[in-house]
Protein backbone atom coordinates (compact mmCIF):
# COMPACT_ATOMS: atom_id res chain seq x y z
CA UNK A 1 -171.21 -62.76 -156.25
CA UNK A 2 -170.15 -65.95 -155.16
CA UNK A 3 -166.81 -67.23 -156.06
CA UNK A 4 -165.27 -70.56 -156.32
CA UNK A 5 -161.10 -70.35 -155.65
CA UNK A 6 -159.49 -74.19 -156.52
CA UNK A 7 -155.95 -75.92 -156.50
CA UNK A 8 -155.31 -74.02 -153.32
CA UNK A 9 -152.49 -74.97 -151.03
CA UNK A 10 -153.20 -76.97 -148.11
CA UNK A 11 -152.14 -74.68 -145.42
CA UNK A 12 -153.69 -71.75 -146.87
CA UNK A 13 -155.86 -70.38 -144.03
CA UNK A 14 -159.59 -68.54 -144.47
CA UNK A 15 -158.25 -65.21 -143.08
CA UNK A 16 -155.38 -65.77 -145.90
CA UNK A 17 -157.75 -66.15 -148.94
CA UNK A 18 -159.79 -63.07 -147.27
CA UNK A 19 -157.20 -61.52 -147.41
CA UNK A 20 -155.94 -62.18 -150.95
CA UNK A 21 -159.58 -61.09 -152.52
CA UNK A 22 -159.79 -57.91 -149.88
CA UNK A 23 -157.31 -55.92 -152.44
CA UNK A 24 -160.20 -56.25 -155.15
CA UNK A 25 -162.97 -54.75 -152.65
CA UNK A 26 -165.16 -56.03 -149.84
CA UNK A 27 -165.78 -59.45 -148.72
CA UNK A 28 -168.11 -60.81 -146.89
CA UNK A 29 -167.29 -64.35 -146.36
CA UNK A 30 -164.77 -67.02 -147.20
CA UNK A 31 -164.47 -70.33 -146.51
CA UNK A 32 -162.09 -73.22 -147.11
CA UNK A 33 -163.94 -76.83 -147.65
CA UNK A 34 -162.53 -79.54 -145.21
CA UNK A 35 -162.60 -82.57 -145.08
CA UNK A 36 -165.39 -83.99 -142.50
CA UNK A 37 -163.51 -86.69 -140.86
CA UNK A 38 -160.08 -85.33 -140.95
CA UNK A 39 -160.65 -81.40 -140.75
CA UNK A 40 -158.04 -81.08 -143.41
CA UNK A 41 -158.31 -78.40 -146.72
CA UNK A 42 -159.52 -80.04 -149.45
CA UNK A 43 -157.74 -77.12 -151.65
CA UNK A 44 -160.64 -75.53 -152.73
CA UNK A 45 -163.11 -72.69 -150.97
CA UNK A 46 -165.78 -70.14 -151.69
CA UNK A 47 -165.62 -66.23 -151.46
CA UNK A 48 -168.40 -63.94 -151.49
CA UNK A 49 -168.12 -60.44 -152.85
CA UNK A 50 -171.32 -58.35 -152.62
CA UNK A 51 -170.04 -55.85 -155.58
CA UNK A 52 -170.30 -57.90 -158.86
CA UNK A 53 -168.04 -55.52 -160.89
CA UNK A 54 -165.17 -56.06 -157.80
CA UNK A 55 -166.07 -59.37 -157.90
CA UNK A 56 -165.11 -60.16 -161.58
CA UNK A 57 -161.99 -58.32 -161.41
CA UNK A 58 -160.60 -60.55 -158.95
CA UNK A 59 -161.90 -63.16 -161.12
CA UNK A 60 -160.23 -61.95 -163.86
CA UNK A 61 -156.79 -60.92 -161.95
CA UNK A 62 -156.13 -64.33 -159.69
CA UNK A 63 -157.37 -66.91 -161.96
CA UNK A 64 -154.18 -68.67 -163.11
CA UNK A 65 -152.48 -66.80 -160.40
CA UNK A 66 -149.65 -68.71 -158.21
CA UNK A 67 -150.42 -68.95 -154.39
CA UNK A 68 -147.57 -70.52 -152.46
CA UNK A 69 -146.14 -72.66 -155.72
CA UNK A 70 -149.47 -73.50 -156.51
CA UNK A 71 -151.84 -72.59 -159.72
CA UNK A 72 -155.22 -71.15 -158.14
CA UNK A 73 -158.29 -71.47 -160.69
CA UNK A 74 -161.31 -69.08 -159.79
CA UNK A 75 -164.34 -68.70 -161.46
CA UNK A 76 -167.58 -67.55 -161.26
CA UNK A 77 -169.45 -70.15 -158.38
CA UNK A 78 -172.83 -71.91 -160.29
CA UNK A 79 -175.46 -72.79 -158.17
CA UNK A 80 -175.57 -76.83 -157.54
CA UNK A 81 -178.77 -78.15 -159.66
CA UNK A 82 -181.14 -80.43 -157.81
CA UNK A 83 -180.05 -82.79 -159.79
CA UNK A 84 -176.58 -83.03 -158.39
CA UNK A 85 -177.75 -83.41 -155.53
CA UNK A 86 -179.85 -86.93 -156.18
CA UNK A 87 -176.94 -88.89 -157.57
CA UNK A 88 -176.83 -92.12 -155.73
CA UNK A 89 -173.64 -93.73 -155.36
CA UNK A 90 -173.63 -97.43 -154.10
CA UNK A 91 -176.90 -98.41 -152.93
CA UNK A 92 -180.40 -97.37 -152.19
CA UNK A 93 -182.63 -96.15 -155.29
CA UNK A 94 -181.15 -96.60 -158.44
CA UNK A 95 -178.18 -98.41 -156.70
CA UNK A 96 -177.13 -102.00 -156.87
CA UNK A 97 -174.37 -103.72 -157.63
CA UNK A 98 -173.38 -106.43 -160.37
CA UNK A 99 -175.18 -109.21 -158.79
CA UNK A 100 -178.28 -107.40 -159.69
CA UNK A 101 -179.43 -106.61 -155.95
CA UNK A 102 -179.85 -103.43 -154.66
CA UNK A 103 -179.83 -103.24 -151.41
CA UNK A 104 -176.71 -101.76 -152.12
CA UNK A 105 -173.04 -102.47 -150.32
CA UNK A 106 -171.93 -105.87 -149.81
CA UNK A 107 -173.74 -108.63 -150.51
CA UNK A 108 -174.80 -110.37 -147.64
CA UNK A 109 -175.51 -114.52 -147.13
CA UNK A 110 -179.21 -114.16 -148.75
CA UNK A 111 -180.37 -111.94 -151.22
CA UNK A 112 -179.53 -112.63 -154.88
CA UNK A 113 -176.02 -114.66 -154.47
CA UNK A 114 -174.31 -115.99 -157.17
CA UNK A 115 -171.77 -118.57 -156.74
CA UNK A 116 -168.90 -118.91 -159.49
């Protein structure tokens, strides 16, 4: 089962949340989400349990739990629908901005400029 673990602290390392889901059974991966540019935690990560029954204990046992001073939330993982995964956001198809172009970004000398 895949797990999603939120509201984590910042400095909360992968072998740390392995760790913390280990004393429910076996894991097989977990990962922290950073940030692309800065490498940073961005307080939430994934943990995969291959027994579901182990799984949903720790579900059930460190949701609303308190990591370091923090509040974790965990919950089952969904899978992202396709969807999701389309949403456009500032240009391109479907795009545009309130001058009515959509080329997207800024709107260059051209194009559909509106004076004020």
């Amino acid at each position: 089962m895949n797990i999603f673990v939120g509201s984590l602290p910042f400095r909360l390392e992968e072998a740390e949340l392995k760790e913390l889901f280990e004393a429910y059974g076996e894991v097989a991966s977990a990962r922290i989400i950073t940030d692309k540019f800065s490498g940073r935690s961005r307080g939430f990560g994934f943990v995969e349990m291959p027994d579901d029954a182990a799984a949903q204990k720790a579900i059930d046992e460190l949701n609303n739990a308190e990591i370091s001073g923090r509040t974790i939330v965990v919950n089952k993982s969904e899978e992202k629908k396709d969807s999701d995964r389309k949403r456009s956001f500032g240009g391109g198809q479907g795009g545009g901005n309130r001058d009515g172009n959509r080329r997207g970004g800024f709107n260059r000398e051209g194009g559909n400029r509106r004076d004020y």
